[in-house]
Protein backbone atom coordinates (compact mmCIF):
# COMPACT_ATOMS: atom_id res chain seq x y z
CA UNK A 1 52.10 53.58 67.88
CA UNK A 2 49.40 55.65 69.46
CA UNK A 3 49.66 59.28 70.49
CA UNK A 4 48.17 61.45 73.88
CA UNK A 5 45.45 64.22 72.89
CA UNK A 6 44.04 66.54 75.66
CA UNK A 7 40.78 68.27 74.63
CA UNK A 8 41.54 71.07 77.00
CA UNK A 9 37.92 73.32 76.82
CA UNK A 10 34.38 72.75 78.14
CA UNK A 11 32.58 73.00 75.03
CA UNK A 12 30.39 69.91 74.91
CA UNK A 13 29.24 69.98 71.18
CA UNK A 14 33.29 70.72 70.11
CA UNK A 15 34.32 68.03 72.38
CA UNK A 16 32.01 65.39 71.17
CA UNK A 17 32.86 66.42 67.16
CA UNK A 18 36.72 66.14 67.88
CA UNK A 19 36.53 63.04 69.86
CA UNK A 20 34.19 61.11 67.11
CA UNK A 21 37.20 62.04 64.28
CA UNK A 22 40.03 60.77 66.94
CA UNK A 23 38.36 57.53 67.15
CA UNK A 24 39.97 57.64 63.18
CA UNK A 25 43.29 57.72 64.40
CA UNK A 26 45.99 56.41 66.58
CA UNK A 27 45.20 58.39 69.66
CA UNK A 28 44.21 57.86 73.14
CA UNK A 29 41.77 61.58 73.52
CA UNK A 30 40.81 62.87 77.28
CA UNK A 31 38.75 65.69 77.96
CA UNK A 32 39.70 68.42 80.59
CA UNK A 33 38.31 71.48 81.97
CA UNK A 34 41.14 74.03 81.03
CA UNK A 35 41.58 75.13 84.59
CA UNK A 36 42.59 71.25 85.36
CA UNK A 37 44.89 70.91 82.56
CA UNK A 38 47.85 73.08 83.52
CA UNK A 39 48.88 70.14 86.06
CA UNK A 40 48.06 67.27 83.07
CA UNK A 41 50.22 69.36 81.12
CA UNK A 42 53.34 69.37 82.99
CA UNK A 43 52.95 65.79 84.64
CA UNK A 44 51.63 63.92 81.65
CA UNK A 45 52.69 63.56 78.36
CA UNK A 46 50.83 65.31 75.35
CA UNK A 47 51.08 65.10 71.24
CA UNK A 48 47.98 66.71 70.56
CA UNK A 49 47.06 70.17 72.52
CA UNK A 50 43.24 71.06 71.65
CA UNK A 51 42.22 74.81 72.69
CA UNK A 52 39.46 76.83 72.44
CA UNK A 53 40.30 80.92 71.77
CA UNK A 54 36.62 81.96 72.26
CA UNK A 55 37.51 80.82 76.55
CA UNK A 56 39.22 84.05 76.82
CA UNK A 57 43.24 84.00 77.91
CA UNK A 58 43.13 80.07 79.07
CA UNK A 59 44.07 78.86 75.81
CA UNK A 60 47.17 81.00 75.02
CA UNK A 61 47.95 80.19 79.62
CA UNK A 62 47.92 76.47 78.57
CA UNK A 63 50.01 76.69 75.37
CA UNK A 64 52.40 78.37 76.96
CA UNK A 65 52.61 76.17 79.85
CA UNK A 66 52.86 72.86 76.97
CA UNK A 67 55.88 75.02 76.18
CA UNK A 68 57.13 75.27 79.36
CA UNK A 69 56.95 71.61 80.60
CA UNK A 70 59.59 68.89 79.85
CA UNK A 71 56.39 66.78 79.17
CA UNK A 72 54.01 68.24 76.78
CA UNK A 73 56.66 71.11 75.18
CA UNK A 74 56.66 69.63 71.92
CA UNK A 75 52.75 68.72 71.97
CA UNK A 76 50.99 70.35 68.59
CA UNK A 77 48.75 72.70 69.87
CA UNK A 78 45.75 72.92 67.44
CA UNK A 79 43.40 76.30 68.08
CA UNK A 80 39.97 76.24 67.84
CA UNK A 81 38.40 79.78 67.00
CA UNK A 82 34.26 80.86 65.91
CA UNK A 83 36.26 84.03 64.47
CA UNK A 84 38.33 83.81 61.24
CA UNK A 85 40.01 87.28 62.55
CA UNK A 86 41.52 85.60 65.44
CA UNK A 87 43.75 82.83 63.86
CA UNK A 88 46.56 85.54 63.51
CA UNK A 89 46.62 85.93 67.06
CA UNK A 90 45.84 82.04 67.77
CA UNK A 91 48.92 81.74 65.78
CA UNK A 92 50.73 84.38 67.20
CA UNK A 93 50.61 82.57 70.91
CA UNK A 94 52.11 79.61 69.76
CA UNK A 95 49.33 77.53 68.07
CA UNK A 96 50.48 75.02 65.79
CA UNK A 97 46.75 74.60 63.39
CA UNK A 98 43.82 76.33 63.76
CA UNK A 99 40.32 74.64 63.30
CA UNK A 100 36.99 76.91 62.98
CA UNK A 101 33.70 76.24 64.66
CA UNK A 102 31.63 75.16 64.13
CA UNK A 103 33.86 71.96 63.33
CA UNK A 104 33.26 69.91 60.26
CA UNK A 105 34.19 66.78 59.99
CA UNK A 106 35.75 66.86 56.54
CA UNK A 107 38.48 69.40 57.72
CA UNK A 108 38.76 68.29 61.41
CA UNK A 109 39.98 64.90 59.99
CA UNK A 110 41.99 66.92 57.26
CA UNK A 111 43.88 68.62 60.16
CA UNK A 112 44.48 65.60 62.71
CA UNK A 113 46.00 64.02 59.21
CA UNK A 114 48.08 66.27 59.02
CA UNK A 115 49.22 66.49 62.65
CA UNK A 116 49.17 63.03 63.05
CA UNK A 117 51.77 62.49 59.99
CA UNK A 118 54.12 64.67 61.97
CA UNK A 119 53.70 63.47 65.33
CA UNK A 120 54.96 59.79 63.35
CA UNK A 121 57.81 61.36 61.76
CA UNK A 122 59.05 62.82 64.74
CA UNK A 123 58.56 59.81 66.80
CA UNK A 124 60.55 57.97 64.00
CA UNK A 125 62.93 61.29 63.71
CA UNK A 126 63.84 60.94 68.30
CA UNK A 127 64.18 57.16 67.79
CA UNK A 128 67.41 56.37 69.64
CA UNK A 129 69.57 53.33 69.22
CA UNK A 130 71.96 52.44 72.47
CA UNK A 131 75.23 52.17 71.14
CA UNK A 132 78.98 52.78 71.89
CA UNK A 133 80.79 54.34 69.18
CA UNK A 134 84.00 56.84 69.03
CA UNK A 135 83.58 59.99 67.59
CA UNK A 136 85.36 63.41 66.83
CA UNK A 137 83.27 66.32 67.88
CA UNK A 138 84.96 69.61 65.69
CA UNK A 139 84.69 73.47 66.42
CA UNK A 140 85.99 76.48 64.76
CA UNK A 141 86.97 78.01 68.01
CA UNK A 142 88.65 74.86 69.94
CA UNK A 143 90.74 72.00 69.08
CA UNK A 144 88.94 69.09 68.40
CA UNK A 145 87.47 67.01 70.93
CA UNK A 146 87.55 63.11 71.40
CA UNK A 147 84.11 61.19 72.86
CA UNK A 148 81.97 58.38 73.06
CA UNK A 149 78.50 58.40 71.45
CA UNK A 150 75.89 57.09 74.00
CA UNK A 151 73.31 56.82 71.65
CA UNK A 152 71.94 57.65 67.78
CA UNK A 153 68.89 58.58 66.11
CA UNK A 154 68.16 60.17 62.95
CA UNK A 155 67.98 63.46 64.61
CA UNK A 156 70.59 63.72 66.74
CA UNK A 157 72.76 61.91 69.37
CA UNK A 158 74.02 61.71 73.54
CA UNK A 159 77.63 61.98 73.94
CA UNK A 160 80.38 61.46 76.49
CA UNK A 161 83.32 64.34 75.56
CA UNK A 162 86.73 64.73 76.78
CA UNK A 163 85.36 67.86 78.33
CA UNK A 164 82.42 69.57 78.58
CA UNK A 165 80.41 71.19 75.57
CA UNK A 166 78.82 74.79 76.34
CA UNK A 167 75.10 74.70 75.16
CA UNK A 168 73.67 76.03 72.20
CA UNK A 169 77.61 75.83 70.83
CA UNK A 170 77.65 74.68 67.07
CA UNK A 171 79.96 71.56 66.11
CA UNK A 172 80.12 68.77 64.00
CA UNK A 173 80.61 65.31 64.58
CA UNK A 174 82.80 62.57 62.99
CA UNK A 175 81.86 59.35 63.05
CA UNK A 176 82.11 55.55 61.21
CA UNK A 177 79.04 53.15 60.94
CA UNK A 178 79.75 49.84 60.02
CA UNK A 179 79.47 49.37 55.56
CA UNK A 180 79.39 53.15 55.44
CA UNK A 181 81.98 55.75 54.45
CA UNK A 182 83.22 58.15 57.83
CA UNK A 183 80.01 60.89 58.28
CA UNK A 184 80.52 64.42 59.14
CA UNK A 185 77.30 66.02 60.07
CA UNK A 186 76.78 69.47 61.77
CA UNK A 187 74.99 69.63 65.28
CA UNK A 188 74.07 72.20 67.63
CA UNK A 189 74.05 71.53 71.67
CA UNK A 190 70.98 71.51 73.42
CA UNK A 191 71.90 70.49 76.53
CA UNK A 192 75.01 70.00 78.10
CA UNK A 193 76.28 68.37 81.63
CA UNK A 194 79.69 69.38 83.40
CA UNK A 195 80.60 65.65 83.25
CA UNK A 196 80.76 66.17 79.82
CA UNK A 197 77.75 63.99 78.47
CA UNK A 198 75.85 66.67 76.20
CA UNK A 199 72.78 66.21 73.60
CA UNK A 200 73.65 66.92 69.81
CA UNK A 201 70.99 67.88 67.51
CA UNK A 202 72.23 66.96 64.04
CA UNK A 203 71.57 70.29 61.43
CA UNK A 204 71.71 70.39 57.54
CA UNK A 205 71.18 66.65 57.49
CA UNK A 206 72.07 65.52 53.73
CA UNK A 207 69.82 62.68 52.27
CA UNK A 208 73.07 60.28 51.65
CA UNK A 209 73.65 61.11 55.73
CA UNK A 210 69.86 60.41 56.37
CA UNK A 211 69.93 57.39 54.55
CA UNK A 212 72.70 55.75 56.09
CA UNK A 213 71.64 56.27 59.58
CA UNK A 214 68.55 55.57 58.92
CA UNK A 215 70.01 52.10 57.42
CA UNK A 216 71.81 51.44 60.73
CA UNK A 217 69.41 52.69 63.29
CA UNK A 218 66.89 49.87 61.37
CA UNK A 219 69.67 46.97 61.20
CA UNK A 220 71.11 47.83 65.02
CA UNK A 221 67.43 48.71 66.80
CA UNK A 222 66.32 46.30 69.48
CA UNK A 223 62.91 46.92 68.24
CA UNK A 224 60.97 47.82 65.13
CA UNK A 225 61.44 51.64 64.55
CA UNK A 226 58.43 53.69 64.68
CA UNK A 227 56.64 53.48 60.69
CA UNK A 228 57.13 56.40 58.58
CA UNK A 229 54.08 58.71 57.48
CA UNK A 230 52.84 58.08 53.85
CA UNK A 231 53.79 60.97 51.54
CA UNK A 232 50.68 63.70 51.08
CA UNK A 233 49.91 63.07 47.21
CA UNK A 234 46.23 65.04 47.51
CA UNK A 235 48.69 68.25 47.36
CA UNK A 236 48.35 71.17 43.93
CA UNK A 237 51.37 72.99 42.92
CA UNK A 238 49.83 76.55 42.48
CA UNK A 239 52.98 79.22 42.81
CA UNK A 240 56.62 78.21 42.30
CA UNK A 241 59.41 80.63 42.26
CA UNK A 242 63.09 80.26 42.62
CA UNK A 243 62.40 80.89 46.37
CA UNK A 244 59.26 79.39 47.33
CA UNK A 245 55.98 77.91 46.54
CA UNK A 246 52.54 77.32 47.71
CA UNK A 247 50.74 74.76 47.81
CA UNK A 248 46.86 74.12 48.04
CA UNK A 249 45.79 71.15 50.42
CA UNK A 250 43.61 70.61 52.71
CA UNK A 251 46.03 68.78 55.36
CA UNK A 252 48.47 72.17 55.21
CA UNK A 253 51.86 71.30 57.90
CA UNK A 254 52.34 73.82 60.90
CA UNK A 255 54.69 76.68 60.59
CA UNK A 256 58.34 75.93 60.70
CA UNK A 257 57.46 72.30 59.59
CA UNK A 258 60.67 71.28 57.39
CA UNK A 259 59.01 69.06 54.68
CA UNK A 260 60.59 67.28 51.59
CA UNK A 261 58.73 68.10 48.04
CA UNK A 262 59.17 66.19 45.34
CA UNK A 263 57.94 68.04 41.86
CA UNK A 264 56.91 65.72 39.12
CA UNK A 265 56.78 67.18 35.21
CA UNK A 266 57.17 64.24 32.72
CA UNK A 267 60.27 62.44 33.08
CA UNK A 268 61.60 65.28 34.93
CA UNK A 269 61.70 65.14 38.80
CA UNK A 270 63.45 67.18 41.67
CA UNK A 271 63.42 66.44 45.70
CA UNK A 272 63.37 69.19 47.31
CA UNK A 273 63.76 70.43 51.17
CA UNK A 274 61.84 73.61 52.15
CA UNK A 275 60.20 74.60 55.51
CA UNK A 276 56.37 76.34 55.88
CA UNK A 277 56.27 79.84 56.58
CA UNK A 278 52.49 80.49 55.81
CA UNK A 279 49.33 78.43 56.94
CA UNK A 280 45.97 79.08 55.77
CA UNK A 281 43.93 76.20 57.92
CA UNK A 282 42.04 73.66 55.60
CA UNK A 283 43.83 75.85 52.33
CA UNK A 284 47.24 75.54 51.93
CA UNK A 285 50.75 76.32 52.87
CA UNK A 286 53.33 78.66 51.74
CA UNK A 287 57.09 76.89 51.88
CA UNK A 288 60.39 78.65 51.49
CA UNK A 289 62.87 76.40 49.95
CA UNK A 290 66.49 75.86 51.74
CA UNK A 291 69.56 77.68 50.17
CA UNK A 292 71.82 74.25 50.09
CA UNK A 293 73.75 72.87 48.18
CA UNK A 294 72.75 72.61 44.42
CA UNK A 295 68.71 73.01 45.46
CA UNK A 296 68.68 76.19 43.97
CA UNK A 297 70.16 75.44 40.49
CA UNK A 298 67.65 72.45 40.37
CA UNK A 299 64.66 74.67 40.68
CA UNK A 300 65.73 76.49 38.11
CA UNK A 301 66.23 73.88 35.84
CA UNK A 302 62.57 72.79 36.99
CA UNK A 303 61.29 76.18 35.84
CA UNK A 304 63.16 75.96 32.82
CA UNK A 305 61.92 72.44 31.87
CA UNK A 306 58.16 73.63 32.47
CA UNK A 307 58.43 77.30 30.73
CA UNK A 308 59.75 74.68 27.81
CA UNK A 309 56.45 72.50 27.93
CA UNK A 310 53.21 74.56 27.56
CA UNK A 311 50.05 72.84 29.09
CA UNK A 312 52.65 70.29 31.16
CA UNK A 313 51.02 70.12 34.70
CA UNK A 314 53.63 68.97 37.12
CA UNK A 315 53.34 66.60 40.09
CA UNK A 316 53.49 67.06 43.63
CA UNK A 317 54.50 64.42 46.46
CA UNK A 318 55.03 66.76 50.32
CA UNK A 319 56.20 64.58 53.15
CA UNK A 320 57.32 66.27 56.69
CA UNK A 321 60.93 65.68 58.15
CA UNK A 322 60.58 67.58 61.62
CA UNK A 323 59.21 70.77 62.85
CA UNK A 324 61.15 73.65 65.14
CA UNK A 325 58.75 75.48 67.76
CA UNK A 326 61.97 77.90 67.94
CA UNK A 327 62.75 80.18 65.30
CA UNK A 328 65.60 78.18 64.41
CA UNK A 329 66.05 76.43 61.28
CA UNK A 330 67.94 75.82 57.98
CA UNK A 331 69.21 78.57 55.83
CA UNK A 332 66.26 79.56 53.51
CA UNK A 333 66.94 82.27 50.30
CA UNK A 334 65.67 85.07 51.78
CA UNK A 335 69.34 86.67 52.15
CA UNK A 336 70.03 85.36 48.96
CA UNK A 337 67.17 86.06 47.22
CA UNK A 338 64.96 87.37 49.02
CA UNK A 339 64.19 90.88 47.69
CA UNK A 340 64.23 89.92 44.03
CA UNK A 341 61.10 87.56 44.93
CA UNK A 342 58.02 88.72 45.28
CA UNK A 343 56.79 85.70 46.76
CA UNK A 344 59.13 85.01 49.19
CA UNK A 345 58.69 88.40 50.51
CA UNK A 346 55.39 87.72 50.73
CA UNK A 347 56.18 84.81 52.99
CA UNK A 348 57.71 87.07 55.07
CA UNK A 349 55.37 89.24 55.80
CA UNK A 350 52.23 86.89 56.45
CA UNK A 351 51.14 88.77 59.57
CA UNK A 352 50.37 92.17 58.42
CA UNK A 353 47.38 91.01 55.77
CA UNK A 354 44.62 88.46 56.36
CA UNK A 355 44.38 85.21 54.33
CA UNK A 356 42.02 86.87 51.85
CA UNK A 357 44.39 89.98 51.06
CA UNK A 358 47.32 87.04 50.94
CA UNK A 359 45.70 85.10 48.21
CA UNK A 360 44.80 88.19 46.59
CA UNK A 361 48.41 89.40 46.64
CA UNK A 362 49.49 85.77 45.24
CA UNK A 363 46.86 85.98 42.49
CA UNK A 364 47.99 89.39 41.48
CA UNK A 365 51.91 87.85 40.99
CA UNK A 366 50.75 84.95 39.58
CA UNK A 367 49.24 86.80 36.52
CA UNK A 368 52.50 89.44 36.46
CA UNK A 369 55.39 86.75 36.59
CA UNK A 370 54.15 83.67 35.21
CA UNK A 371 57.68 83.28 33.65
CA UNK A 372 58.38 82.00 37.46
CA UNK A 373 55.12 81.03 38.76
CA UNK A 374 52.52 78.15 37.80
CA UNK A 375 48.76 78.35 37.74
């Protein structure tokens, strides 16, 4: 499995630093003057989007035009700035990581591991299986709807309705794979033909849903599915709240990466699904845990179990499951929660103060609630 980089920016002495670290990795690396990308960008396909902020508007141009073409629009765009001010605004035009200049090789590979780990799970994550299978496609609004699935993968599927699906509409899906029990998982349509053939993206995925399709896409695949990334042990539990956490690493996920945490204290252990809503480049992440399920009373018995065992450091295992470069996403707590927690305000409101005055602020509610926060 090897993955398409662009190094879309004419400085030499960046160029030659990045492309000495890809040789590391599974990835083919061109470089481009930025006014010939644009046309690379919609022909070709990319996974890895390098940019250089100091060139003026041409980087935020060519991330936007990733965005734009049915090629490159789920590329990770990675932001290279010489000015710590400007990775609010690197982020703020759709850059997935930021790396400073002048590069170091410690962090550049820190970053491309962490990109690359994502790029695999979503190439294992769009895996589809061929396959001919009824299923029963439900809406609150309509009566329910018979159809063929086309194909499967873990994060979604093609399907042939009785009559056409409008796009964007939510639904879920009934369906039987063989040696499991009938699955009902909710999807959202994101694209839809008049014939009636439409593209579900499966939502709210449970892990007894993930495991048995990921069970049949391995035993019914004509090939070997692409290998799942190792889980990110080098990862420190800092902050935990009922809400949230944040977590110091060097290899931080983009924002709106969905990631699965697994929190280690003695013989007590929790998996956990949360999505990033902070990055601090080479520093850590801030994650906002989803409001499903049970999740919430198992953090609390987490927090519990540790306020109950002084000097008990707990473990931390971060893997990621998919990223969104939408706004949409799973339910999180902040309508639940959200104003009783400081730190999951905090999350919220990321933009307004610079990483210094964020770490400050986390500091400062680490020493006055350390009934919900480790340190």
């Amino acid at each position: 499995m090897r993955f398409q980089a662009l190094l879309a920016f004419a400085d030499e002495n960046a160029s030659e630093a990045l492309s000495q670290a890809l040789e590391n990795f599974p990835v083919n690396a061109e470089i481009c003057p930025p006014q010939a990308s644009k046309p690379k960008l919609q022909e070709t396909r990319c996974d890895l989007l390098f940019v250089d902020f100091d060139e003026n508007s041409t980087a935020a141009e060519l991330i936007q035009t990733a965005r734009q073409s049915s090629a490159s629009k789920t590329c990770i765009a990675i932001a290279l700035v010489s000015d710590t001010n400007k990775t609010g605004s690197a982020f703020g035009t759709g850059a997935n990581l930021v790396l400073y200049k002048p590069l170091v090789s410690e962090t550049v590979s820190s970053t491309l591991r962490a990109a690359i780990a994502l790029l695999k799970r979503e190439r294992r994550r769009q895996f589809r299986v061929p396959v001919q299978l009824p299923v029963t496609l439900i809406s609150d609004h309509d009566s329910d709807i018979e159809g063929i699935m086309l194909d499967l993968s873990e994060g979604g599927m093609d399907v042939l309705a009785a009559k056409p699906l409008e796009r964007q509409q939510r639904i879920q899906a009934q369906f039987d794979l063989s040696s499991t029990s009938p699955i009902k998982i909710h999807g959202k349509v994101v694209w839809a033909n008049p014939n009636g053939q439409s593209g579900l993206q499966f939502l709210d995925v449970t892990e007894e849903q993930r495991t048995a399709l990921c069970t049949w896409l391995s035993a019914n695949a004509p090939e070997i599915p692409p290998e799942e990334p190792e889980p990110f042990t080098d990862c420190k539990l800092s902050d935990l709240s009922l809400g949230a956490c944040y977590v110091e690493t060097s290899s931080p996920f983009p924002k709106r990466t969905r990631v699965e945490l697994v929190l280690r204290a003695g013989d007590f252990d929790v998996r956990l699904d949360g999505v990033v809503q902070v990055v601090h480049p080479a520093h850590g992440m801030g994650i906002e845990f989803a409001n499903e399920g049970d999740q919430p009373h198992k953090i609390e018995d987490f927090i519990e179990h540790l306020s109950a065992s002084p000097g008990l450091a707990p473990q931390l295992l971060v893997c990621p499951k998919s990223i969104s470069f939408t706004e949409d996403g799973f339910p999180t707590t902040q309508d639940e929660i959200g104003d009783e927690d400081p730190l999951v305000r905090l999350l919220h409101n990321p933009e307004s103060i610079s990483q210094d005055q964020f770490l400050a602020e986390l500091r400062s509610q680490r020493h006055g609630q350390t009934e919900a926060t480790i340190a």
